[in-house]
Each structure stands twice: as C-alpha cells, then as structure tokens.
C-alpha atoms as a PDB file:
ATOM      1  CA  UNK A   1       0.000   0.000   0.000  1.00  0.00           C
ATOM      2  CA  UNK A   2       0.976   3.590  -0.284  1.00  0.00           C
ATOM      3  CA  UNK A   3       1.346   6.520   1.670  1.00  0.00           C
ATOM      4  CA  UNK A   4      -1.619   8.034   0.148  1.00  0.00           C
ATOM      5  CA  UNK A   5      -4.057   4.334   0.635  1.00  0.00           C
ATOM      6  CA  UNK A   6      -3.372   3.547   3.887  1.00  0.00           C
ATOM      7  CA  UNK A   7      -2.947   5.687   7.351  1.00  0.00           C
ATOM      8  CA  UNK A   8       0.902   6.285   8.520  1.00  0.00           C
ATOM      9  CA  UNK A   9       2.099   7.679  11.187  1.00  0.00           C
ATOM     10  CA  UNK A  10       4.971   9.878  10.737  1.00  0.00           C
ATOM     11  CA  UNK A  11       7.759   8.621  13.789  1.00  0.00           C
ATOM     12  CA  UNK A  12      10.992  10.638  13.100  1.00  0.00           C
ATOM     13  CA  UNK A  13      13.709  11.618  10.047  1.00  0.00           C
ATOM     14  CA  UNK A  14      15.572   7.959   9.067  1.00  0.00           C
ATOM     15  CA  UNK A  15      18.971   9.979  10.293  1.00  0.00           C
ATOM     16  CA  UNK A  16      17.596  10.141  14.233  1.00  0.00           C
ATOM     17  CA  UNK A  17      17.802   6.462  14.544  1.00  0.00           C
ATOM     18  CA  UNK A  18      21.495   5.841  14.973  1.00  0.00           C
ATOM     19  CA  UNK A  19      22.784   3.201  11.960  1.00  0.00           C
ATOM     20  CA  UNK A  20      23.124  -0.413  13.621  1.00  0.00           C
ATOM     21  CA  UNK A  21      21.059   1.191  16.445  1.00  0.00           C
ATOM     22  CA  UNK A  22      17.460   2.433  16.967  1.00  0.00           C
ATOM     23  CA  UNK A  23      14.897   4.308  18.961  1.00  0.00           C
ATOM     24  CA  UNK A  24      11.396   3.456  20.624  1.00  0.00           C
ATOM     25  CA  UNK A  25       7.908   4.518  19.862  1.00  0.00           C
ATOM     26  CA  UNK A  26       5.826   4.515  23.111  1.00  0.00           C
ATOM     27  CA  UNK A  27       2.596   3.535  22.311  1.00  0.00           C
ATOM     28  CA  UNK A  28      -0.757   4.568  24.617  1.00  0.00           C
ATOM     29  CA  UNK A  29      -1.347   0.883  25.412  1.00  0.00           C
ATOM     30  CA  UNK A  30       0.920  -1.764  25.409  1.00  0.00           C
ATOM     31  CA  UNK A  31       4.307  -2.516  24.579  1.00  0.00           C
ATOM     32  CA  UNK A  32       6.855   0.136  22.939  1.00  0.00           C
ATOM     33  CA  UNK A  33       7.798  -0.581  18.941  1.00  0.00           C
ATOM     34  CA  UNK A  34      11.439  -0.596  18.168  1.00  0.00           C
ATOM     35  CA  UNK A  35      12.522   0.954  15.209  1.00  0.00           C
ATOM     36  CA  UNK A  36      16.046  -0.099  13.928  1.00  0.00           C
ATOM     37  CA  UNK A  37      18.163   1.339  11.322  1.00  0.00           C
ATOM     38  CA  UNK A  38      20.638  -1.813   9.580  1.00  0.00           C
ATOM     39  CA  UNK A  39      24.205  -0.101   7.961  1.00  0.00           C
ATOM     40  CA  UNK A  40      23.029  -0.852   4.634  1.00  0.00           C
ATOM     41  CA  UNK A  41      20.170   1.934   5.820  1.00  0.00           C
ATOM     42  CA  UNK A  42      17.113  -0.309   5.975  1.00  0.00           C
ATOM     43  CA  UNK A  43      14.289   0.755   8.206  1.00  0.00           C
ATOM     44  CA  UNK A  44      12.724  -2.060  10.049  1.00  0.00           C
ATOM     45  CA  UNK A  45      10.211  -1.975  13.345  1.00  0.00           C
ATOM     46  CA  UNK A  46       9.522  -4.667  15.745  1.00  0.00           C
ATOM     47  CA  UNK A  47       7.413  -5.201  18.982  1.00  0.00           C
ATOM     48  CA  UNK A  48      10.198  -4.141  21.861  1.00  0.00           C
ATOM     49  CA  UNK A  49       9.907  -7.682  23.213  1.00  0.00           C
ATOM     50  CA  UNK A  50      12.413 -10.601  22.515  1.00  0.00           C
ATOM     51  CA  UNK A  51       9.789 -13.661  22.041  1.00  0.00           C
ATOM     52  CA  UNK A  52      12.610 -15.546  24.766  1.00  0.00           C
ATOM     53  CA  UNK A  53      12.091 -13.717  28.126  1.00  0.00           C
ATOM     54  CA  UNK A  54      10.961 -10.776  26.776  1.00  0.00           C
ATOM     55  CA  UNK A  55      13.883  -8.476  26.619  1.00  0.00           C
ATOM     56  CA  UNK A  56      14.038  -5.126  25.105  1.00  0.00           C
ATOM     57  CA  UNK A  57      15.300  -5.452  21.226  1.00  0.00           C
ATOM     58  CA  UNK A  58      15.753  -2.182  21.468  1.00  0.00           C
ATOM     59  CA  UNK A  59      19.035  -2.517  23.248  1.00  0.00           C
ATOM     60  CA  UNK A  60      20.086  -5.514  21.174  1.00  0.00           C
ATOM     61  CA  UNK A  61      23.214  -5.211  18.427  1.00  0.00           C
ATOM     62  CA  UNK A  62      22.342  -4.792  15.135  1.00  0.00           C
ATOM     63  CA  UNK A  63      23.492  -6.677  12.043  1.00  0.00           C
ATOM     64  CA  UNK A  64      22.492  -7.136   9.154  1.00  0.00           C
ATOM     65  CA  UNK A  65      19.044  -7.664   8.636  1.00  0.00           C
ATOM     66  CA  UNK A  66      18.799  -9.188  12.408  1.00  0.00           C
ATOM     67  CA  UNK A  67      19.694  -7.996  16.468  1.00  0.00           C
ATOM     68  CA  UNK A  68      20.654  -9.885  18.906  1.00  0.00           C
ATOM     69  CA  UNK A  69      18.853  -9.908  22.331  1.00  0.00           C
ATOM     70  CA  UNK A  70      20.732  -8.209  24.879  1.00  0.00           C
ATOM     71  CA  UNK A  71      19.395 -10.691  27.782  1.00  0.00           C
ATOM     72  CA  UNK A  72      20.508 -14.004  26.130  1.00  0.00           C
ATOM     73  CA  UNK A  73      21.688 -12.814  22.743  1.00  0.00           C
ATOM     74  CA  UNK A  74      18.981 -14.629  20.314  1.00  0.00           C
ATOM     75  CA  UNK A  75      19.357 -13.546  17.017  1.00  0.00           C
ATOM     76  CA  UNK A  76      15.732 -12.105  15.676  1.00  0.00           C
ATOM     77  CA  UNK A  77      14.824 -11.558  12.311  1.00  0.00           C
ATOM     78  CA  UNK A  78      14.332  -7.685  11.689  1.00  0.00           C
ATOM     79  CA  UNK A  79      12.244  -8.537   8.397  1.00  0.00           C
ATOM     80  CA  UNK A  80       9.708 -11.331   9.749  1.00  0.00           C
ATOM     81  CA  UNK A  81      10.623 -11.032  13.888  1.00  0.00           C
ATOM     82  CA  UNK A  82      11.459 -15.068  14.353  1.00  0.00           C
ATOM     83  CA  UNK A  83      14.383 -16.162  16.073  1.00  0.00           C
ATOM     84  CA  UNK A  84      16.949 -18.269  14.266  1.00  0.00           C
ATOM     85  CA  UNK A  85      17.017 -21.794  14.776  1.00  0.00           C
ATOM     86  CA  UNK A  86      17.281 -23.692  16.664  1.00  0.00           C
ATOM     87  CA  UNK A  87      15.562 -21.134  18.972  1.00  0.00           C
ATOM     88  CA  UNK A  88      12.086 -20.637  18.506  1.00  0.00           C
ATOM     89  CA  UNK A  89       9.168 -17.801  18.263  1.00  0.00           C
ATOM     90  CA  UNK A  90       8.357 -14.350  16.429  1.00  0.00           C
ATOM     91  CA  UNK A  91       7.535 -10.952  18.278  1.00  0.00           C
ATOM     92  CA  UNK A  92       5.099  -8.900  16.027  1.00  0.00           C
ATOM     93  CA  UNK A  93       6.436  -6.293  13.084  1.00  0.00           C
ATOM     94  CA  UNK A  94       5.153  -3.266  11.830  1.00  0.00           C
ATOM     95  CA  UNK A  95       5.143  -2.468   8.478  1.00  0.00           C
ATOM     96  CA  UNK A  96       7.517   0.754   7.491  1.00  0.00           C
ATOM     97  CA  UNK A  97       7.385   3.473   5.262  1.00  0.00           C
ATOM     98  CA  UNK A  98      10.407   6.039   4.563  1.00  0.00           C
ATOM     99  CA  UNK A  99       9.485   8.766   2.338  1.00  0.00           C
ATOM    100  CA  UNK A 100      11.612  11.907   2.009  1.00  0.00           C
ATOM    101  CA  UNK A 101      13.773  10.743   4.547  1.00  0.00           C
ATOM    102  CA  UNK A 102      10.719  10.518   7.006  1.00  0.00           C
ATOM    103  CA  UNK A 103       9.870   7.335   8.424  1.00  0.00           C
ATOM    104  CA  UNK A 104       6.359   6.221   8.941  1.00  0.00           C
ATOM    105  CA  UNK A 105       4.436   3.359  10.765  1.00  0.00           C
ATOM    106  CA  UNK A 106       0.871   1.984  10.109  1.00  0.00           C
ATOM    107  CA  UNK A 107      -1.031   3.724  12.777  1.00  0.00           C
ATOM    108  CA  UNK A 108      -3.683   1.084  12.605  1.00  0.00           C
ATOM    109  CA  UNK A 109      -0.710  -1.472  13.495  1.00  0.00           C
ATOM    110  CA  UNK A 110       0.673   0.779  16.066  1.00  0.00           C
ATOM    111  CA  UNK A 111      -2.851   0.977  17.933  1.00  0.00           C
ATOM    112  CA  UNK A 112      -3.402  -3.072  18.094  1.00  0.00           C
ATOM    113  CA  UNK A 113      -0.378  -4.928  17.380  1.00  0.00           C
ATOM    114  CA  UNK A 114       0.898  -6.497  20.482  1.00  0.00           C
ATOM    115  CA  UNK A 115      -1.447  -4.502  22.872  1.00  0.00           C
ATOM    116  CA  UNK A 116      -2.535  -7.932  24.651  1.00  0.00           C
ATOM    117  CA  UNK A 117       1.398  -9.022  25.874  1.00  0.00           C
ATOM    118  CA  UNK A 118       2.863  -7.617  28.857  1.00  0.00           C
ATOM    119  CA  UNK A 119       7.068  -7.921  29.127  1.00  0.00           C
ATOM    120  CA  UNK A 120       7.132 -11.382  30.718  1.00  0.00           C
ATOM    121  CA  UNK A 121      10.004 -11.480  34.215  1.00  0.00           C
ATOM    122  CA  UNK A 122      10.451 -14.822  32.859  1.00  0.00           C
ATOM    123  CA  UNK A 123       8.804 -17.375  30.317  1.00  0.00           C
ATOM    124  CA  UNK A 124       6.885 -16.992  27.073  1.00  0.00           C
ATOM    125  CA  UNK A 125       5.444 -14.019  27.087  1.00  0.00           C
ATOM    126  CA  UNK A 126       1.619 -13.435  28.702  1.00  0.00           C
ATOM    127  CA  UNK A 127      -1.536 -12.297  27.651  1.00  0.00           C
ATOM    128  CA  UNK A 128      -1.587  -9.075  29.806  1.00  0.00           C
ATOM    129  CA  UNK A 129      -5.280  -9.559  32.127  1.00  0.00           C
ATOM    130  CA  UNK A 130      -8.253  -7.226  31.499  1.00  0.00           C
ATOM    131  CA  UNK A 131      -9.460  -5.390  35.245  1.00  0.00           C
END
C-alpha cells in the first residue's frame, strides 16, 4: 500500500535512529515498537519484546538484517521477527514506510499490534489480564 491508501504515522527523520542502532515509539497501550536502522540503511520496526524472556530489542546489536537480544543474545529476524534456529518464536512487526527521509508506521498497526502481551520477568510471554 501507499502513503496516500493507507494511514501512517509519521515517527521521526531515518537519520535520528542511529545506523546499527534504533529508537522506541511509546505507544498509549501496550508494549513500545522498536525501530532499527541496519548499515546498509534499511528501516525495520519490531514489537520491543524478545519472544525468549521478553527483553528489550531495542538494546540488542544490530546486524544485518537481524539484532541480537541483549538478555541471552537470540538472534531475531528484523524482516519477519522469528528467532533463528534452533531457537524458537516471532515478536510482532510493523510495516515501514520512509518517504523523504521521514519514516512512517501503520497507525492502525501501532494501535493493536501487540497490545494484549505484557514484558514477561520470565517465560513466554503473557496475555496481559483485562481489570
């Protein structure tokens, strides 16, 4: 879809995210989206939530088109959010749109995507629980 089709969300320039780095988008409810920035200058943005233990990917080294947990150093996918084998499990990703040097989310993805998981202290990750 295009710019003009669908509704984006304008997050910051491409050249605020630090290359092999990347910033966070809080979000009103649930968990933050990590945007990262790859040398080759690829945009990607994934739920800030490491499907392992749940630790922030935002803090995770970037290469290539993956980062590496910073709790127990799985490699995730920056295109699709799975782990590499022989770990296992995805976190959700948000599509991306850069245009002019702007970079853009889906805000209909940013407003449900990932809203039911809370950041696990240890395990698979949990539905968060409705009061």
């Amino acid at each position: 879809m295009s710019l003009e089709t669908q509704a984006w969300v304008a997050i910051c320039r491409v050249d605020d995210i630090p290359v092999l780095g990347s910033r966070t988008v809080p979000r009103e409810r649930g968990l933050d989206v990590a945007v990262f920035r790859n040398a080759e200058g690829g945009v990607f943005a994934l739920l800030d939530r490491c499907p392992h233990k749940g630790g922030p990917l935002s803090q995770g080294i970037v290469f290539g088109t993956r980062v590496a947990c910073p709790l127990h150093n799985w490699t995730i996918g920056l295109n699709d959010g799975c782990a590499q084998a022989p770990d296992e499990g995805c976190t959700p990703r948000f599509a991306v749109q850069v245009d002019g040097g702007v970079v853009h989310l889906d805000a209909h993805e940013l407003a449900t995507l990932g809203t039911d998981l809370v950041r696990p202290v240890a395990g698979p990750a949990r539905r968060a629980v409705k009061a």
